[in-house]
Protein backbone atom coordinates (compact mmCIF):
# COMPACT_ATOMS: atom_id res chain seq x y z
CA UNK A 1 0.00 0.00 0.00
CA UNK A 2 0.82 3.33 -0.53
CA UNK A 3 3.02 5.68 2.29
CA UNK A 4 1.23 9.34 3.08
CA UNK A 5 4.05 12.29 3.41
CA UNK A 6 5.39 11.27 6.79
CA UNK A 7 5.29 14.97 8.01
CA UNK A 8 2.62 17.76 7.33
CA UNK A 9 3.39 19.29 3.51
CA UNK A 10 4.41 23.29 4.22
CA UNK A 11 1.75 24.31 1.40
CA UNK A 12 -2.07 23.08 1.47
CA UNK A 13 -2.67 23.62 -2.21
CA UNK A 14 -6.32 24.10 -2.48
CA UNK A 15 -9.32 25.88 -3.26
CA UNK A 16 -12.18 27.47 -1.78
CA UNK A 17 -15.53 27.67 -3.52
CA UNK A 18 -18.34 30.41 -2.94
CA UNK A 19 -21.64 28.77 -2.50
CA UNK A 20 -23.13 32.12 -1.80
CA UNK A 21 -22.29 33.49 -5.44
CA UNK A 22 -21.66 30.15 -7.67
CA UNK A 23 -24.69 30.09 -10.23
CA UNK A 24 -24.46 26.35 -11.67
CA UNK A 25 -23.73 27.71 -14.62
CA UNK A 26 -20.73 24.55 -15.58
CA UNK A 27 -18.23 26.77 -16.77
CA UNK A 28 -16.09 25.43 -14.48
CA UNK A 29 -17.10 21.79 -15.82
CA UNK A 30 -16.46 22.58 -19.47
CA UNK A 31 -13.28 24.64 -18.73
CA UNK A 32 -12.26 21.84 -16.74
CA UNK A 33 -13.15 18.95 -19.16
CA UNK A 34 -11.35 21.20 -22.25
CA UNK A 35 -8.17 21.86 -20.39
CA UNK A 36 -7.56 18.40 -18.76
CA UNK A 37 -8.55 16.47 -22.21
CA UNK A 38 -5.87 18.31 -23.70
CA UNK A 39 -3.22 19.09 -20.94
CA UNK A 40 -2.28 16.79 -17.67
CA UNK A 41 -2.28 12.88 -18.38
CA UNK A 42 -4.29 10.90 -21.13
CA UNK A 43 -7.56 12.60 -22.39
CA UNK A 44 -10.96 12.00 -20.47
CA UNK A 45 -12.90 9.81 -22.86
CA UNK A 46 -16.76 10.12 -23.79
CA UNK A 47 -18.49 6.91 -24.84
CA UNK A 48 -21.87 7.38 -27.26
CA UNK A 49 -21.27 11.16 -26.54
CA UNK A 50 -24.06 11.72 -28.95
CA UNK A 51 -25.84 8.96 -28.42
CA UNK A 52 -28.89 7.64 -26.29
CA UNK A 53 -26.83 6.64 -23.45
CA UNK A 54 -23.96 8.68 -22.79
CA UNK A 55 -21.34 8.60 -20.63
CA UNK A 56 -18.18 9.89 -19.93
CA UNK A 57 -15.22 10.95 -17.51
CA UNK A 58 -15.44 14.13 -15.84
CA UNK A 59 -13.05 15.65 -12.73
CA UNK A 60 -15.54 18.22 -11.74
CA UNK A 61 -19.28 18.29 -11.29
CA UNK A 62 -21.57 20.53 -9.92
CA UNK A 63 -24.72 19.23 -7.98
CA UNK A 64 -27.97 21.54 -7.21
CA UNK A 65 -30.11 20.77 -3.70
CA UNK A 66 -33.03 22.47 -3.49
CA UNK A 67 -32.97 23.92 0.60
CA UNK A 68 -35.78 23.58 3.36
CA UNK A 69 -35.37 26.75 5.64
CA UNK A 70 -35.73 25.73 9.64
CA UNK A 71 -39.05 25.23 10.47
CA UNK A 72 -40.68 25.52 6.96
CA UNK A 73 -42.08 22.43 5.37
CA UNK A 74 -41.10 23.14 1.50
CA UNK A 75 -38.46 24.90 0.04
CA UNK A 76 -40.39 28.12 -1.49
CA UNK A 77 -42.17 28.11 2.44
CA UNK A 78 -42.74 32.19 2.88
CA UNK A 79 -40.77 33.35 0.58
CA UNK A 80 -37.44 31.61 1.94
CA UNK A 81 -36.79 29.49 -1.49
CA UNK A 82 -33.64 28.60 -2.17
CA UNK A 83 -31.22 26.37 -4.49
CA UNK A 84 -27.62 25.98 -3.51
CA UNK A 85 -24.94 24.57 -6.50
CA UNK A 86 -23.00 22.75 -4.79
CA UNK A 87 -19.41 21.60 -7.22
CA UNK A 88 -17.48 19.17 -5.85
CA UNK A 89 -13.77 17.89 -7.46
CA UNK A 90 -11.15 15.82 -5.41
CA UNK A 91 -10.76 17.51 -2.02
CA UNK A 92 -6.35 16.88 -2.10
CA UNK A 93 -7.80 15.32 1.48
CA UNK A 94 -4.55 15.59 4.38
CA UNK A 95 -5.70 11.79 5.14
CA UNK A 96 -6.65 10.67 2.15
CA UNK A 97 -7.72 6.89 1.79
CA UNK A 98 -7.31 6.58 -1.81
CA UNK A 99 -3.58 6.93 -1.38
CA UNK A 100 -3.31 4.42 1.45
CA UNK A 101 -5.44 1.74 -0.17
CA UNK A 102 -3.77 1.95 -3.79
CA UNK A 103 -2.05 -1.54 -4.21
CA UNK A 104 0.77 -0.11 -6.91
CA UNK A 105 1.71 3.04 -5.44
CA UNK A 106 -0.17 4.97 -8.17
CA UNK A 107 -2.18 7.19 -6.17
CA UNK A 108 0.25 9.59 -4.13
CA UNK A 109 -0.13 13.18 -2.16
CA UNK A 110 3.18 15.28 -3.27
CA UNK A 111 5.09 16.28 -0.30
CA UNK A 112 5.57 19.39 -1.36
CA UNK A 113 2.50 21.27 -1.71
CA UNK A 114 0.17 18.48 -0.75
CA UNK A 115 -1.78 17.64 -3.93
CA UNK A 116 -2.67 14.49 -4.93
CA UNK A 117 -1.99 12.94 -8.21
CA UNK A 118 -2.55 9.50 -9.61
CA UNK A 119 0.28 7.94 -11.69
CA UNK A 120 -1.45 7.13 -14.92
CA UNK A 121 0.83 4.28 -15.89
CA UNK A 122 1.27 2.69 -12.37
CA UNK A 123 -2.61 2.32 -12.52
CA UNK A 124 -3.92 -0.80 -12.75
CA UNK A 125 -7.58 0.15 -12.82
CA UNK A 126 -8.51 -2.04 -9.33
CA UNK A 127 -10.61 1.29 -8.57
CA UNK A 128 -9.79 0.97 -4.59
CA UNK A 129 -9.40 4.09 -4.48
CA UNK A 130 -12.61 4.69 -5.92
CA UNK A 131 -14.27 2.89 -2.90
CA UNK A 132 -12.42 4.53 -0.42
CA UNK A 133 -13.26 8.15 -1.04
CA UNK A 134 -15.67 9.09 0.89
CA UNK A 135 -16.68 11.99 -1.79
CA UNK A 136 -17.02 10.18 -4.84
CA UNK A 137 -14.45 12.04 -6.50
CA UNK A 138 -12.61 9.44 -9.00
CA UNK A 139 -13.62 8.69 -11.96
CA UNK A 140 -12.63 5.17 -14.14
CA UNK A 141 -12.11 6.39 -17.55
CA UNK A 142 -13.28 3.38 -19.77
CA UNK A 143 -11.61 4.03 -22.55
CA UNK A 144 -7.78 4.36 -21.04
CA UNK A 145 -8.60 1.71 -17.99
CA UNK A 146 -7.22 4.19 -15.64
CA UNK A 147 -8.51 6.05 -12.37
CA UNK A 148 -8.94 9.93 -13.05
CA UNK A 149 -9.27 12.61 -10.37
CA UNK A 150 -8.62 16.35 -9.90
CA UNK A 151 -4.75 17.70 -10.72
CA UNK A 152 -5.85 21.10 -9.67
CA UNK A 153 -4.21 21.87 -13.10
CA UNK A 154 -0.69 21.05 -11.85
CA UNK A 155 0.51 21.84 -15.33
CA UNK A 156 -0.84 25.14 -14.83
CA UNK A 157 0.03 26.29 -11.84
CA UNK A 158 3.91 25.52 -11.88
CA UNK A 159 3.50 26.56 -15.38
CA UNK A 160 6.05 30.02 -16.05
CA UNK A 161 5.15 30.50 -19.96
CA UNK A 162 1.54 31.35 -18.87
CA UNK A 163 0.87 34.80 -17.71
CA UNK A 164 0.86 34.89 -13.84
CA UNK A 165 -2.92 35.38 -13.91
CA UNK A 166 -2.97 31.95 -15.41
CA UNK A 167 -1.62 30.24 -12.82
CA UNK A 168 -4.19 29.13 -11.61
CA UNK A 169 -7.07 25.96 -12.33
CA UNK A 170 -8.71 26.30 -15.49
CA UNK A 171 -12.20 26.31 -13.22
CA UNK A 172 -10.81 29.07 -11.36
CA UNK A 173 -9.88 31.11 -14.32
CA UNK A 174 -12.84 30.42 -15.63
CA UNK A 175 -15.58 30.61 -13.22
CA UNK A 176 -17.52 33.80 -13.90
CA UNK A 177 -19.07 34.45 -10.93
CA UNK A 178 -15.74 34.62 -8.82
CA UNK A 179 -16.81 31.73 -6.62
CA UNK A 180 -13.72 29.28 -7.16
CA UNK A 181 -10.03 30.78 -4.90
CA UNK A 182 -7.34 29.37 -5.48
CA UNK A 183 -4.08 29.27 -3.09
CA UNK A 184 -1.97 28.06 -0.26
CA UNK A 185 -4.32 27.04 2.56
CA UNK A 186 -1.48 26.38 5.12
CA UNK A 187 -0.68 29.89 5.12
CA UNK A 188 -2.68 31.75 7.68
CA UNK A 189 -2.14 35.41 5.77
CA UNK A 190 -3.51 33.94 2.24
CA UNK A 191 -6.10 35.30 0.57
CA UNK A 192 -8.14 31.90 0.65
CA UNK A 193 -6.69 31.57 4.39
CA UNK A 194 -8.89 35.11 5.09
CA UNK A 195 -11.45 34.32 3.16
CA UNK A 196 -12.10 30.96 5.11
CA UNK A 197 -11.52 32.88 8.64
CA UNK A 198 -13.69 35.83 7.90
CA UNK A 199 -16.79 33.55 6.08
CA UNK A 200 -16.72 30.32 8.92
CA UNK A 201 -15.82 28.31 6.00
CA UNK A 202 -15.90 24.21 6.18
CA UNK A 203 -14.83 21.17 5.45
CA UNK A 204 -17.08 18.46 3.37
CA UNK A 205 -18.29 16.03 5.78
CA UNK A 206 -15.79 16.28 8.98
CA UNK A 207 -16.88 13.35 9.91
CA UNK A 208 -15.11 10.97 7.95
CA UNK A 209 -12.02 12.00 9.04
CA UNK A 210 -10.20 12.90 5.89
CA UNK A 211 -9.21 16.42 6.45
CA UNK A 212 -10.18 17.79 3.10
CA UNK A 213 -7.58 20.84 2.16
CA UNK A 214 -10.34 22.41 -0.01
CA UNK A 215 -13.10 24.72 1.95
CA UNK A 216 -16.40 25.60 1.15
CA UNK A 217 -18.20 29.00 2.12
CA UNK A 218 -21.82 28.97 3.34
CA UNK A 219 -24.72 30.82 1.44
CA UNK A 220 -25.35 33.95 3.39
CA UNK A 221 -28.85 34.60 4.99
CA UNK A 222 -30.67 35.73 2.22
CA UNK A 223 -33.18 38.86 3.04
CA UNK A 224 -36.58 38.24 3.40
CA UNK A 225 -38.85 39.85 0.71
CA UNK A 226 -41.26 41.83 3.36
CA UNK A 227 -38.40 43.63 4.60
CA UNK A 228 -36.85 45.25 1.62
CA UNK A 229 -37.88 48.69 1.92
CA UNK A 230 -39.08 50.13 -1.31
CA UNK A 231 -36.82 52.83 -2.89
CA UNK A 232 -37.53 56.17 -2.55
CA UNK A 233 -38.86 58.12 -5.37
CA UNK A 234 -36.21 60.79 -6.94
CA UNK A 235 -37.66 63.84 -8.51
CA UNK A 236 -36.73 64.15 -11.60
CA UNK A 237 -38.21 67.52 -13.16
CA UNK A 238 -35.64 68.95 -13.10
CA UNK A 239 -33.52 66.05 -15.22
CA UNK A 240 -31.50 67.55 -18.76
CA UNK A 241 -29.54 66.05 -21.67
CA UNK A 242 -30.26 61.85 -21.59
CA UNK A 243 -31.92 61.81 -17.92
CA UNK A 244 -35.11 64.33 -19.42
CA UNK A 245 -35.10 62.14 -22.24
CA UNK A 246 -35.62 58.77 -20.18
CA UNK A 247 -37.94 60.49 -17.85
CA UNK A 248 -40.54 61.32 -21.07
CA UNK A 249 -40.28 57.80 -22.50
CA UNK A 250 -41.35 56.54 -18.88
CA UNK A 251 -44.26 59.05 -18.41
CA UNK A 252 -45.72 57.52 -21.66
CA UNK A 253 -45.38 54.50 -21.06
């Protein structure tokens, strides 16, 4: 079986994702899909992709769970309706039990800045490690018989022909909503670090035991519609130039 980093890594390379602002839009999951296809490792296969029954191998998705406020029966209950999008990728996990279970050494966490890789042709395809993630976050691509998991673009990010600003994930780059950080979560004076301490962000299900390196931000209380006060009206008679003109289309209308 496969070793861990016998002492802590001195960079937690991770990211931190926005629930509060990330639409579900799956830019990240077609940025993601484009850039490892044609970057990092062997390409991510699609069987039938136009076909009836389609499948293929993907390193990010993004889920959508409709929310039940407290104490409301429904999720539109009194005006408290609410959908969180909810991606989810390999978590680069401090204990992470797809490295210790993987028979050939394949699966590994770098020692260096903590992220974990698989070795595409020490793979065997046993998919143990598969089974022991606790977030479903491998993927067997069919066509190359190998495990396939989150690189966090690691031919990006060490990467000095791009432009600094694309150092970063290709979901991260190209999430338009800014809800995807990217950074060095062992540093307490990052910008993720801050943005975790200053927005109680968490770890994907404690419980387990994994110590996931990636964080997640909660939604923020979302104001309830009966206590938006109404704008107040702006007079307007004395508007010139485009402003007077605006002001007569409204008055007919």
């Amino acid at each position: 079986m496969t070793c861990l980093p016998s002492q802590p890594t001195p960079k937690k390379l991770g990211l931190v994702i926005d629930l509060d602002v990330c639409v579900g839009c799956h830019a990240c999951v077609v940025s993601c899909k484009e850039w490892n296809t044609g970057g990092y490792g062997a390409a991510l296969s699609d069987q039938d992709p136009y076909g009836a029954d389609v499948s293929g191998t993907f390193l990010n998705r993004v889920h959508s769970f409709e929310v039940v406020p407290e104490g409301a029966e429904v999720a539109a209950e009194k005006g408290h309706a609410r959908l969180v999008h909810f991606p989810k990728s390999c978590l680069h996990c401090e204990n992470a039990p797809c490295v210790t279970v993987c028979p050939t050494g394949a699966s590994y966490k770098r020692a260096d800045d903590g992220i974990v890789l698989v070795d595409e042709d020490m793979c065997i395809g046993c998919g143990l490690c598969a089974w022991a993630c606790a977030y479903g976050a491998r993927e067997m691509d069919i066509a190359a018989g190998v495990m396939k998991k989150c690189t966090l673009c690691v031919d990006r990010i060490y990467n000095e022909t791009l432009a600094e600003e694309d150092r970063v994930p290709s979901c991260v780059r190209t999430c338009p909503t800014n809800a995807r950080h990217f950074g060095d979560l062992a540093d307490p004076n990052s910008a993720v670090s801050k943005m975790v301490a200053e927005r109680g962000g968490f770890d994907l299900m404690p419980e387990q035991g994994t110590q996931p390196v990636n964080k997640y931000l909660p939604p923020r209380p979302k104001q309830h519609l009966e206590d938006v006060k109404p704008l107040a009206a702006t007079d307007t008679s004395g508007a010139k130039g485009f402003f007077a003109w605006v002001d007569s289309v409204l008055e007919r209308l």
